[in-house]
N, C-alpha and C. Protein backbone atom coordinates (compact mmCIF):
# COMPACT_ATOMS: atom_id res chain seq x y z
N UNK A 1 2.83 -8.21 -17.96
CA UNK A 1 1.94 -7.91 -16.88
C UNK A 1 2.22 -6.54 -16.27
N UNK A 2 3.34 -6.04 -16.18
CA UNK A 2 4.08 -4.47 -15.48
C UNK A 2 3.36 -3.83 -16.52
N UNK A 3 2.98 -3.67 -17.58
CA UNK A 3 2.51 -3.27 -18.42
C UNK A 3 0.98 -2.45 -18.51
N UNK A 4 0.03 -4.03 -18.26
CA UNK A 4 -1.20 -3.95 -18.14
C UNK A 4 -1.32 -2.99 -16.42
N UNK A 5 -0.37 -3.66 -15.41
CA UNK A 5 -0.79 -2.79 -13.85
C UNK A 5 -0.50 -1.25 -14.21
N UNK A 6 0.75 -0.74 -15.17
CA UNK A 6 0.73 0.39 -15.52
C UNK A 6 -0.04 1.17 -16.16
N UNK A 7 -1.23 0.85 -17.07
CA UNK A 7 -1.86 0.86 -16.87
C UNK A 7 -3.49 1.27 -16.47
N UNK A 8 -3.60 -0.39 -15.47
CA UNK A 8 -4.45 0.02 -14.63
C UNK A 8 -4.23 1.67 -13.65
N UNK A 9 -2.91 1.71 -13.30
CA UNK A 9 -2.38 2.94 -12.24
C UNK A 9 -2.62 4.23 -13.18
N UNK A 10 -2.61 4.16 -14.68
CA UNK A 10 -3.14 5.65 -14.97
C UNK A 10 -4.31 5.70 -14.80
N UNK A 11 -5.27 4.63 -15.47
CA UNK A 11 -6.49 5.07 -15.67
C UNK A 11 -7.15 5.07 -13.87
N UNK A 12 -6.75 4.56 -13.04
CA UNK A 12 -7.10 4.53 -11.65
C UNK A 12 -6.67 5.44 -11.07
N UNK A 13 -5.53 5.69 -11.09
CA UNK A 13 -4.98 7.05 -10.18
C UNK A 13 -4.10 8.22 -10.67
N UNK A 14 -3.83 8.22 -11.40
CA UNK A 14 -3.08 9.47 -12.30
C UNK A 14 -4.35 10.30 -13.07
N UNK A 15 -5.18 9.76 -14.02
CA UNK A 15 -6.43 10.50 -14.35
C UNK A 15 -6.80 11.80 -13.01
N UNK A 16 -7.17 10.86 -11.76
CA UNK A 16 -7.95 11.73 -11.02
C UNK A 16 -6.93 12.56 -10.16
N UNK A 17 -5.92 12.33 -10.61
CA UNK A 17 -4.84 13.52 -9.37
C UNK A 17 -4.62 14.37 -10.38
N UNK A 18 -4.79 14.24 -11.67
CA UNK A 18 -4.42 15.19 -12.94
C UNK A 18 -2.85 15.01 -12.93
N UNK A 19 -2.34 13.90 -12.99
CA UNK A 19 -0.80 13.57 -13.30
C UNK A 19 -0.90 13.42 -14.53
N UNK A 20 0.31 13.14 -15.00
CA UNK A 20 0.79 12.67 -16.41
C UNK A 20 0.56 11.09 -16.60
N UNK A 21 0.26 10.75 -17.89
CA UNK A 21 0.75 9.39 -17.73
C UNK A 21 2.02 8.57 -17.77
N UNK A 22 2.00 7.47 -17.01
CA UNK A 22 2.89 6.80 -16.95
C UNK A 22 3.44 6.39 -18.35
N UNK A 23 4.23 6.36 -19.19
CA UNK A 23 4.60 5.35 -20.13
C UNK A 23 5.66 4.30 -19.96
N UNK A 24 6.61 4.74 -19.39
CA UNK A 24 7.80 3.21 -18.73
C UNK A 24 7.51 3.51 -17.48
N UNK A 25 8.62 2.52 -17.07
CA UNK A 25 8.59 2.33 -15.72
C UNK A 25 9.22 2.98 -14.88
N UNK A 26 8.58 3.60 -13.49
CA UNK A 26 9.95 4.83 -13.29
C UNK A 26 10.62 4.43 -12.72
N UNK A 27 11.93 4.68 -12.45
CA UNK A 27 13.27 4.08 -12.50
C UNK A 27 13.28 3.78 -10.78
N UNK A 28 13.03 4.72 -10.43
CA UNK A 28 13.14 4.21 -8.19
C UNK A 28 11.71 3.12 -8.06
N UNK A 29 10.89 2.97 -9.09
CA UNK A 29 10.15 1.31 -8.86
C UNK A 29 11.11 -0.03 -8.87
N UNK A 30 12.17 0.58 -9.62
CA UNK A 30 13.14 -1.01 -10.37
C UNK A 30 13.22 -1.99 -8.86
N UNK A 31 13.54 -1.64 -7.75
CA UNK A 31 13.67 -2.41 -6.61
C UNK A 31 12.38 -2.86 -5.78
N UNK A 32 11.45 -2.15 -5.92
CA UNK A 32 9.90 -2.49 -5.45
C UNK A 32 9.57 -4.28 -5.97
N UNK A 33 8.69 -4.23 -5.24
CA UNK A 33 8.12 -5.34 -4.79
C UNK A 33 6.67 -5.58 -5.43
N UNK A 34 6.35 -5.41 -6.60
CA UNK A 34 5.15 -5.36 -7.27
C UNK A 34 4.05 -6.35 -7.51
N UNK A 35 2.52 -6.61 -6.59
CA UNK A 35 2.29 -7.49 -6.90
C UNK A 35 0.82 -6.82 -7.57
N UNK A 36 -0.19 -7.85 -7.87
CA UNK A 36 -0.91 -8.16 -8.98
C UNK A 36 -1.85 -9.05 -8.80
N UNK A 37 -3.57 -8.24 -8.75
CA UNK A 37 -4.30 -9.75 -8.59
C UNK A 37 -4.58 -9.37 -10.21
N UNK A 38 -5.02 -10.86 -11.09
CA UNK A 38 -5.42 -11.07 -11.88
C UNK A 38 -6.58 -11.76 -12.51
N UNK A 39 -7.72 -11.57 -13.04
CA UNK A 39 -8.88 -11.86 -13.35
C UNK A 39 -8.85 -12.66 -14.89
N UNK A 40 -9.28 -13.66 -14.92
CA UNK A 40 -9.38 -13.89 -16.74
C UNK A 40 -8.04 -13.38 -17.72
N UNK A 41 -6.95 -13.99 -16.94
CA UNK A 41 -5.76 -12.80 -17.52
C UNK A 41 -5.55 -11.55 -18.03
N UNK A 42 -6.23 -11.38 -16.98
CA UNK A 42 -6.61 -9.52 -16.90
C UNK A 42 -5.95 -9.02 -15.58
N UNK A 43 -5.56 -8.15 -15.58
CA UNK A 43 -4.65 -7.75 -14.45
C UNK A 43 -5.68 -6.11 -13.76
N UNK A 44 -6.24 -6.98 -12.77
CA UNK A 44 -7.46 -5.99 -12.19
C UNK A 44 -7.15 -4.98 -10.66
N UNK A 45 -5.88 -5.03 -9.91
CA UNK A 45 -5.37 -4.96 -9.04
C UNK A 45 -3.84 -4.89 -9.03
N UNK A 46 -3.36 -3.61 -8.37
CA UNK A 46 -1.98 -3.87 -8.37
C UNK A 46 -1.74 -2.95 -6.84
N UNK A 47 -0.30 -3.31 -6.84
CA UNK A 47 0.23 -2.69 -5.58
C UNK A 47 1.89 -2.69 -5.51
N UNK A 48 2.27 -1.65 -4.93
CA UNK A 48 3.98 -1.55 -5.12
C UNK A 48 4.16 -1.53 -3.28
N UNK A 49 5.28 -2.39 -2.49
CA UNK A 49 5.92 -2.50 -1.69
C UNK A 49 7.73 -1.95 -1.98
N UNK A 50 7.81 -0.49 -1.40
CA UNK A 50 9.19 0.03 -1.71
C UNK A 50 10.16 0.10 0.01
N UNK A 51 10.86 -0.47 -0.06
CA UNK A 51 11.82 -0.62 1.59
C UNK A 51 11.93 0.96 1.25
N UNK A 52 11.54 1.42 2.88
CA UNK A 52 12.58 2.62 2.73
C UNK A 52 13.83 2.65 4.19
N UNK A 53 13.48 1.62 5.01
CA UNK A 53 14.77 1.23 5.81
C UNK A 53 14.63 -0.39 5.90
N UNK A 54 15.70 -0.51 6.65
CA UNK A 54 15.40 -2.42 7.24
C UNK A 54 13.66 -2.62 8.09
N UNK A 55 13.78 -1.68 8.68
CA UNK A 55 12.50 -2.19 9.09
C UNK A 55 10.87 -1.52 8.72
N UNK A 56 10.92 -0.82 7.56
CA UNK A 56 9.56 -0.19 7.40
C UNK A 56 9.87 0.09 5.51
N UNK A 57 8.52 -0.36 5.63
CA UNK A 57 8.02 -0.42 4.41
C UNK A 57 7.14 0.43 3.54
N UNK A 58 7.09 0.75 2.70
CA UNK A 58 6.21 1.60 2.09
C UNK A 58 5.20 1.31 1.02
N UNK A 59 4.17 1.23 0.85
CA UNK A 59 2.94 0.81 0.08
C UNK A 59 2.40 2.11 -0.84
N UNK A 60 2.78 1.32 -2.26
CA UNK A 60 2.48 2.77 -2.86
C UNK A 60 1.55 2.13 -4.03
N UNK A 61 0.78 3.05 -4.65
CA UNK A 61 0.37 2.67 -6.10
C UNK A 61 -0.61 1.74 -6.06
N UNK A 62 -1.33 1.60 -4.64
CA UNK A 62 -2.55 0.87 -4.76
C UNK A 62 -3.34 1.23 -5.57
N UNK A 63 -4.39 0.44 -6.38
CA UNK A 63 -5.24 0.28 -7.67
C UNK A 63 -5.67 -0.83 -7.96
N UNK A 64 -7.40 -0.67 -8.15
CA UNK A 64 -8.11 -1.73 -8.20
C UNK A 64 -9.05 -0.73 -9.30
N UNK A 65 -9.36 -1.74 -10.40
CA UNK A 65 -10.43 -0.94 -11.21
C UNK A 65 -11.26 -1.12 -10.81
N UNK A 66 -12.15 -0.22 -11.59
CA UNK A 66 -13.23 0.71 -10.92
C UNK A 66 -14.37 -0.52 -11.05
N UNK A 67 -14.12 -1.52 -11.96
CA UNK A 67 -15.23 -2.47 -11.92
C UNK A 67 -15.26 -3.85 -11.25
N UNK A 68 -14.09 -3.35 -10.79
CA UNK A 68 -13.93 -4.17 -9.67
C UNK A 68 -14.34 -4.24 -8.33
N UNK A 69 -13.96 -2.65 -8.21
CA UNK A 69 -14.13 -2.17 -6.64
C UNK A 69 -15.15 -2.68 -5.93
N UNK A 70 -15.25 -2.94 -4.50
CA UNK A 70 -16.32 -3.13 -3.92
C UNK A 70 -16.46 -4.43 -3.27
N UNK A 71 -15.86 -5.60 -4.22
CA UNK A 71 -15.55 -6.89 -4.10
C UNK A 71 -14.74 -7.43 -3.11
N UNK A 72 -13.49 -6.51 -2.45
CA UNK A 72 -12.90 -6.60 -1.44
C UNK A 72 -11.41 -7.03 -1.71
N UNK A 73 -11.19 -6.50 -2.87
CA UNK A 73 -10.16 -6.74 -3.68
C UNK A 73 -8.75 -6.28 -3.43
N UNK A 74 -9.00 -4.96 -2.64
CA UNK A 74 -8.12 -3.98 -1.98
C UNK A 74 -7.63 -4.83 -0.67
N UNK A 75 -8.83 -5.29 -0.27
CA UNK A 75 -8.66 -5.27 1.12
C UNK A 75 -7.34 -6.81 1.02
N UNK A 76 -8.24 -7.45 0.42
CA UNK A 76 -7.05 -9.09 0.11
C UNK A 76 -5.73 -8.22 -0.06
N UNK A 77 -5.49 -7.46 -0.94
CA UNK A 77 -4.19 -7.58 -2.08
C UNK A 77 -3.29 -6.66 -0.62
N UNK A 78 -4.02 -5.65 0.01
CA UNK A 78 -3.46 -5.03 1.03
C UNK A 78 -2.50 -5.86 2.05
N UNK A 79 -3.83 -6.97 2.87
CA UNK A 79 -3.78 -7.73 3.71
C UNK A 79 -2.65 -8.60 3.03
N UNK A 80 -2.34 -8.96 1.91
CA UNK A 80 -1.39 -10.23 1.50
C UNK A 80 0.00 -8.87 1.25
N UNK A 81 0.19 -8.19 1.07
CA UNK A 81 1.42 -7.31 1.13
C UNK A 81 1.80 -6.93 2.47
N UNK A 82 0.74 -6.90 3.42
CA UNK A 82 1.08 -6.89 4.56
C UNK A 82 2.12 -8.13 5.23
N UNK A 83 1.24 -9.44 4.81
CA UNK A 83 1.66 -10.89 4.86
C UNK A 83 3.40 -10.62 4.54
N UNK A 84 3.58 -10.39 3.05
CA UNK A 84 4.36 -10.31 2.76
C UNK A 84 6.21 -9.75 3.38
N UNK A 85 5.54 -8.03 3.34
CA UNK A 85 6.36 -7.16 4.01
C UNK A 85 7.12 -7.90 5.41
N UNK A 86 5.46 -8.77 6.55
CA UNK A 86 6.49 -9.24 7.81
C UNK A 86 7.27 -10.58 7.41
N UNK A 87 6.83 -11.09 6.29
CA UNK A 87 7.68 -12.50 6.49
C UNK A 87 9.35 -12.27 5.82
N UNK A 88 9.39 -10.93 5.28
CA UNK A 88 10.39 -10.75 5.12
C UNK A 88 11.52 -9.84 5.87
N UNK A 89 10.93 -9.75 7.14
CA UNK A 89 11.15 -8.59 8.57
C UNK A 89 10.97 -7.56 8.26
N UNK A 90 9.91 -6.63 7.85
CA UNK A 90 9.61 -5.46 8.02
C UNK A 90 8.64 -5.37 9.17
N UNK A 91 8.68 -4.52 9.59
CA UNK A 91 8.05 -4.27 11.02
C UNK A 91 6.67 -3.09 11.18
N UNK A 92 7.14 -2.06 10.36
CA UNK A 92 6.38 -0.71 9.96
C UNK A 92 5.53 -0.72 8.46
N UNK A 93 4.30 -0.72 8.26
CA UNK A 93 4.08 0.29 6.94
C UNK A 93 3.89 1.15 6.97
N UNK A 94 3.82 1.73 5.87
CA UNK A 94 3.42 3.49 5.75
C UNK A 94 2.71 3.89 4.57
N UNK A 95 1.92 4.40 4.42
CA UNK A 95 1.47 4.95 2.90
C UNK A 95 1.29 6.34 3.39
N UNK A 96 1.01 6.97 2.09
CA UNK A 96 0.02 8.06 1.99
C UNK A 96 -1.52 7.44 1.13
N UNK A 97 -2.29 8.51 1.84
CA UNK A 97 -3.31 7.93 1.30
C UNK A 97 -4.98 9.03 0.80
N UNK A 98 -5.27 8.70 -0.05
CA UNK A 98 -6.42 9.89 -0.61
C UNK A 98 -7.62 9.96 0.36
N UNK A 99 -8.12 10.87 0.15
CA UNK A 99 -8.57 11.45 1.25
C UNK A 99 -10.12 10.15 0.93
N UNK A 100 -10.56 9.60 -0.12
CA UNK A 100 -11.93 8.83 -0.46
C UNK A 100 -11.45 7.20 0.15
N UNK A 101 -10.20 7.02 0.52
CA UNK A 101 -9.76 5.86 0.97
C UNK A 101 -9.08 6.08 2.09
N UNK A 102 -9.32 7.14 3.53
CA UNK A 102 -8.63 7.10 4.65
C UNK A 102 -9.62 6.14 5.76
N UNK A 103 -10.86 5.87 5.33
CA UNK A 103 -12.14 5.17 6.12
C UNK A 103 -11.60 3.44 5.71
N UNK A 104 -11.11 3.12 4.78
CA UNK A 104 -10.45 2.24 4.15
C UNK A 104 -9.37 1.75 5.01
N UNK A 105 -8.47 2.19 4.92
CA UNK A 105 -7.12 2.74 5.53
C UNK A 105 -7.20 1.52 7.20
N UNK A 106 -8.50 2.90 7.57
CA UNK A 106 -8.59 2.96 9.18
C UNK A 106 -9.27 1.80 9.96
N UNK A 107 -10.11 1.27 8.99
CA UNK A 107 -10.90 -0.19 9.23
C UNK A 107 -9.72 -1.53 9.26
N UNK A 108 -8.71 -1.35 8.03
CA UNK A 108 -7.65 -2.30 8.32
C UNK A 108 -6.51 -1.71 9.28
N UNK A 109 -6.51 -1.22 9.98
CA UNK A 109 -5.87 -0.61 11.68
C UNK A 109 -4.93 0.09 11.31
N UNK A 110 -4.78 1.13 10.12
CA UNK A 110 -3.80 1.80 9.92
C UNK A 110 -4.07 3.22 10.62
N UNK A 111 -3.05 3.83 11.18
CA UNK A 111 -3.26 4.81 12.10
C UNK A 111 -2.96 6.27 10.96
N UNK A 112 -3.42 7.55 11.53
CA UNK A 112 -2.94 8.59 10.79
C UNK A 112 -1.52 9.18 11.21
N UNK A 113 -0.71 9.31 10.74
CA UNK A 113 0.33 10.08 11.64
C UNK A 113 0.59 11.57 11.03
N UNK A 114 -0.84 12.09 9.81
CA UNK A 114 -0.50 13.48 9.71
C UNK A 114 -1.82 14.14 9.14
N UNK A 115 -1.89 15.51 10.03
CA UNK A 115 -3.05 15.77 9.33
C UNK A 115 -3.35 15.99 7.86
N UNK A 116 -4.39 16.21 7.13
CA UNK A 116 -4.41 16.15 5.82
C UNK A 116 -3.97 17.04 5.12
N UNK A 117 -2.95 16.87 3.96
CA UNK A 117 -2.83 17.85 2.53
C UNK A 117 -2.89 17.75 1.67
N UNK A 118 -3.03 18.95 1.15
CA UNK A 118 -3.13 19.23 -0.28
C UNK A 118 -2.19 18.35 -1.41
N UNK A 119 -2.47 17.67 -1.97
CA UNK A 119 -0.74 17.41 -3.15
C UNK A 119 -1.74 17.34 -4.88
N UNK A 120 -1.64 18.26 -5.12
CA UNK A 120 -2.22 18.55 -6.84
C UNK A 120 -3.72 18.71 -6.28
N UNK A 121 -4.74 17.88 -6.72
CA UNK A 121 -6.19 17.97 -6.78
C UNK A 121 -6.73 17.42 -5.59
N UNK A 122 -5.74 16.14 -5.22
CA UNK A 122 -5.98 15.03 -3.85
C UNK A 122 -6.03 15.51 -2.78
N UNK A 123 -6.70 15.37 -1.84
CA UNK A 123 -6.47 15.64 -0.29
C UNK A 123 -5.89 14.09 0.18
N UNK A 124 -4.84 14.56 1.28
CA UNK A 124 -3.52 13.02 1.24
C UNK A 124 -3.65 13.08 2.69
N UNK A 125 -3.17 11.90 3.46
CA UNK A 125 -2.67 11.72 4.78
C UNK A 125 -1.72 10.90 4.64
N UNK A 126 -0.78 10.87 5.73
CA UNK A 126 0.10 9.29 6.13
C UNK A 126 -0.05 8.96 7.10
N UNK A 127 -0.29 7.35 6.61
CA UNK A 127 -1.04 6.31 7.43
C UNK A 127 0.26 5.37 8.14
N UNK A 128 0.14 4.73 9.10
CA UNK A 128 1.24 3.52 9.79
C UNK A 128 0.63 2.22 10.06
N UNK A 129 0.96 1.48 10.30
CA UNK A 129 0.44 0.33 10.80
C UNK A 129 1.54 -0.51 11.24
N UNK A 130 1.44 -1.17 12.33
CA UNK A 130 2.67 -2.00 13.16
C UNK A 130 2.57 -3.03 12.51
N UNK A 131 3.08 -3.80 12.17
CA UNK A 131 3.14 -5.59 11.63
C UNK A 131 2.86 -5.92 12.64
N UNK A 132 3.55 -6.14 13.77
CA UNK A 132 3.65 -6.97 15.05
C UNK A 132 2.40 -6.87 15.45
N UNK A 133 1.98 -7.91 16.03
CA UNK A 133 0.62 -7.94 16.86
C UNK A 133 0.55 -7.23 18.59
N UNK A 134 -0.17 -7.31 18.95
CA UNK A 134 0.03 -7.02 20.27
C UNK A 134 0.74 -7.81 20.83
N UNK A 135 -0.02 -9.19 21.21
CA UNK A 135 0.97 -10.29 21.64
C UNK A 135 2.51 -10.25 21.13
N UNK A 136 2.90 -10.31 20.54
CA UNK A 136 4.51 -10.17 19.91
C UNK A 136 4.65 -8.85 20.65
N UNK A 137 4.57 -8.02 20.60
CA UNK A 137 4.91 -6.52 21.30
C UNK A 137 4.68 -6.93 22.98
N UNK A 138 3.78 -7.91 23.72
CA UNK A 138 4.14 -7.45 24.92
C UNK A 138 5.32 -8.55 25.13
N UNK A 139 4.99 -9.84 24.45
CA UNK A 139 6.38 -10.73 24.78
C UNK A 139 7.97 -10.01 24.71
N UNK A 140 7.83 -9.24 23.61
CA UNK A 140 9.04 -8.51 23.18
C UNK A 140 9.44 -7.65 24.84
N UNK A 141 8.51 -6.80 24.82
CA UNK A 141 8.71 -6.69 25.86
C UNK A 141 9.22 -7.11 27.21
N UNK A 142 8.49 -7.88 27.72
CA UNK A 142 8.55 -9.43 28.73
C UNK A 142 10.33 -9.59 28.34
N UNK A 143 10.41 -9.92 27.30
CA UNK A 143 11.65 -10.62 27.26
C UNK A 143 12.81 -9.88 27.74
N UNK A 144 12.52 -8.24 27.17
CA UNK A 144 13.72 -7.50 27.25
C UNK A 144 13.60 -7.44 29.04
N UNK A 145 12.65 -7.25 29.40
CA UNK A 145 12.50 -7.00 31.10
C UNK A 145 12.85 -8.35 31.90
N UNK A 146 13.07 -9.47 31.37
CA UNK A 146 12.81 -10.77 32.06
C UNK A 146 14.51 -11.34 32.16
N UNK A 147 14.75 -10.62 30.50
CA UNK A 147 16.03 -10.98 30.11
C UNK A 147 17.26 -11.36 30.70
């Protein structure tokens, strides 16, 4: 299956940034968190979750084929890595993200924290998003003040 999502990730996103292709696996993925929706045992969706501290997470290598898109496929596989990331205490995500998917991004409440650049052909931003809800953030609060 690492196989087929690899892949899906050239022909989805390496083609259009004018990267190389992938052929193994690159070696700082080995600890990622890789998941995978799958169609007709077809592997139509992928996504990499990489820690980069105890509490924030990083979302990389989103990809949904192209005949897929549209279906809301992103939005699930996003939303369930999100799931994921807090049940295992991460607190923060972060991506970067292409400039045809920052409207994307911003609808599931991810914030910008930089204006846009250049990286090869792509126009990029980095995006955040809190895990915690509001409620959890003002109790947190409450508590430390009540404490």
């Amino acid at each position: 299956m690492y196989r087929e999502a690899l892949e899906l990730r050239n022909k989805e996103l390496m083609a259009s940034a004018g990267k190389k292709r992938l052929l193994t696996a690159p070696k700082e993925e080995r600890k990622d968190l890789h998941l995978i929706i799958k169609r007709q045992e077809q592997v139509i969706g992928t996504l990499l979750l990489h820690p980069i501290s105890e509490k924030c997470v990083q979302v990389k290598q989103v990809a949904v084929d192209s005949r897929y898109q549209g279906e809301g496929l992103g939005k699930n596989l996003l939303t369930y890595a999100e799931q994921v990331a807090k049940r295992v205490g991460f607190r923060f995500v972060f991506l970067t993200g292409r400039e045809q998917a920052w409207g994307f991004y911003e609808k599931l409440g991810y914030q910008g924290l930089s204006q846009e650049y250049q990286e090869g052909l792509l126009r990029m931003r980095v995006y955040k998003k809190d895990l915690q809800s509001p409620l959890e953030q003002f109790m947190k609060r409450e508590m430390k003040t009540n404490g």
